[in-house]
Protein backbone atom coordinates (compact mmCIF):
# COMPACT_ATOMS: atom_id res chain seq x y z
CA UNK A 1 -6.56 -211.24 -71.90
CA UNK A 2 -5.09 -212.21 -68.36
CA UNK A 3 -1.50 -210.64 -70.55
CA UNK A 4 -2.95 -207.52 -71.02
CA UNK A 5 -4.66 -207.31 -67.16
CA UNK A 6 -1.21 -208.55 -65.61
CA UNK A 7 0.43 -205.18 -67.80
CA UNK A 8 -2.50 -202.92 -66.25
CA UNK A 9 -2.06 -204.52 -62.77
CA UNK A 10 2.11 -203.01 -62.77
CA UNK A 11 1.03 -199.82 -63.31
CA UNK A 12 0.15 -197.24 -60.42
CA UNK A 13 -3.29 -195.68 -59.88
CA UNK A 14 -3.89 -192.21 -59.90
CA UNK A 15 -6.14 -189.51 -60.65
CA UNK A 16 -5.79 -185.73 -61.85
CA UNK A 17 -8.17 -183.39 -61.55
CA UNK A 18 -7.60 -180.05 -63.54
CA UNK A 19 -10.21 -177.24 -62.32
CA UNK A 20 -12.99 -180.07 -62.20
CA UNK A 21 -13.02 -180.21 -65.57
CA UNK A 22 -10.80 -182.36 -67.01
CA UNK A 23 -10.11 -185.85 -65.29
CA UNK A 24 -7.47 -188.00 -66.05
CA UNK A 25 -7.13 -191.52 -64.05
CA UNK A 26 -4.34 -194.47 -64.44
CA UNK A 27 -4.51 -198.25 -63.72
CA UNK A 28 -8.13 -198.44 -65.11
CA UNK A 29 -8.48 -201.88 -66.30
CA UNK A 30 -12.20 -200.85 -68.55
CA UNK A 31 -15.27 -198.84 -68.26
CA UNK A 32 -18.25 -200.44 -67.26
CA UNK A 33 -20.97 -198.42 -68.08
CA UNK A 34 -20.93 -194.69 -68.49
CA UNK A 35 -22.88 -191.66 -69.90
CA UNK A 36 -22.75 -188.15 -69.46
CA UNK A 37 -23.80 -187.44 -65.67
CA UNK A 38 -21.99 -190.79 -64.65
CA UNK A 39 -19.03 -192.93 -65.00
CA UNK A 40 -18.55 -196.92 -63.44
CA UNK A 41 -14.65 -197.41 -63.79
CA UNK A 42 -13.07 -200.09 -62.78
CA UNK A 43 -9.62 -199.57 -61.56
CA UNK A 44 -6.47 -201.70 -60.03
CA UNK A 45 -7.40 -200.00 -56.73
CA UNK A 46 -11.40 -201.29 -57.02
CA UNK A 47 -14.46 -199.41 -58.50
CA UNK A 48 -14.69 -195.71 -59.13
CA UNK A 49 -17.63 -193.56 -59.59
CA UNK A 50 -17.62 -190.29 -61.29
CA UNK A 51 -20.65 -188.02 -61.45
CA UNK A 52 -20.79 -184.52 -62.88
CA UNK A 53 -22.76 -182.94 -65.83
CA UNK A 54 -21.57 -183.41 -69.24
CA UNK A 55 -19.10 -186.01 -68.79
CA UNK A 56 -17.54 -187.17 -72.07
CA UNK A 57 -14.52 -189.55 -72.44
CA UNK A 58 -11.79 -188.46 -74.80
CA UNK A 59 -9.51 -191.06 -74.75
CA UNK A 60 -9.24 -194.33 -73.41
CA UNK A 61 -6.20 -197.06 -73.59
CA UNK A 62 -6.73 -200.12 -72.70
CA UNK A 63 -3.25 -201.34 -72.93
CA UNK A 64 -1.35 -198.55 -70.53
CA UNK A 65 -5.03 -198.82 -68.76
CA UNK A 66 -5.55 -194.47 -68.83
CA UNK A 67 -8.69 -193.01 -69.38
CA UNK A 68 -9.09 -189.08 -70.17
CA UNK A 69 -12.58 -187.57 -69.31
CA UNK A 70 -13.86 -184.29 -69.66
CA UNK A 71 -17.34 -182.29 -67.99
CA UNK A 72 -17.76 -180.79 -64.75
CA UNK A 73 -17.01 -183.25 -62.07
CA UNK A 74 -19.25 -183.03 -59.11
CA UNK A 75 -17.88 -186.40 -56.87
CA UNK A 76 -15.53 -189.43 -57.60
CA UNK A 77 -16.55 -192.43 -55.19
CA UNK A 78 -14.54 -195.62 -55.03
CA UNK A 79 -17.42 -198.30 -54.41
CA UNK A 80 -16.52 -201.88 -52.97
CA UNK A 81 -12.50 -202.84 -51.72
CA UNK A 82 -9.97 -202.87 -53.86
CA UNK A 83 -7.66 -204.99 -51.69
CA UNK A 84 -10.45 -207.74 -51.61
CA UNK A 85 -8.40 -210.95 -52.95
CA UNK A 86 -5.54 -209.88 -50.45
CA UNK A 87 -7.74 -210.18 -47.43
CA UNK A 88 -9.58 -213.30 -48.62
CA UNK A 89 -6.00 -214.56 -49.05
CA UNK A 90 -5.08 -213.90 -45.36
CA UNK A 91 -8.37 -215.71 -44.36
CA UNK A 92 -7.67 -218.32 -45.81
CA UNK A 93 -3.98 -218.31 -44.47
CA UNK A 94 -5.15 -217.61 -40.67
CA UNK A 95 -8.22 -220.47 -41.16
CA UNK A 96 -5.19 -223.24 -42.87
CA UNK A 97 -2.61 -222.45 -40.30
């Protein structure tokens, strides 16, 4: 498995957003929970939260990490940091120096 997350992690993350109804995001590395008002993504870049009204996912690849979603999106939250093990890296380098 840490093969397949090391492939996701080279990608880029990005999101496209086609008249709020058709969502397409890159570098997702799985879904955590989702239905159709709400999605829990996690992503290279930390987690994302989409809400909107009949949210459906139409395709998902886990090994190029893309996820295609369709509904009416209402908001897309990233929740928590996505540069977390970077900064606990340079405490650790500034506390060890």
């Amino acid at each position: 498995m840490d093969k397949q997350d090391n492939s996701i992690n080279s990608y880029n993350h990005s999101i496209q957003l086609l008249e709020r109804k058709n969502l397409v995001i890159s570098g997702v590395k799985k879904i955590d929970n989702f239905d159709n008002k709400q999605f829990i993504i996690e992503t290279i870049q930390g987690f994302m939260i989409v809400k909107g009204e009949g949210l459906e996912l139409l395709k998902l690849d886990t090994i190029q990490g893309n996820v295609s979603i369709k509904g009416l999106v209402n908001s897309i939250v990233y929740a928590g940091d996505g540069n977390k093990k970077e900064k606990e890296e340079s405490i650790f380098n500034r506390l060890f120096r």
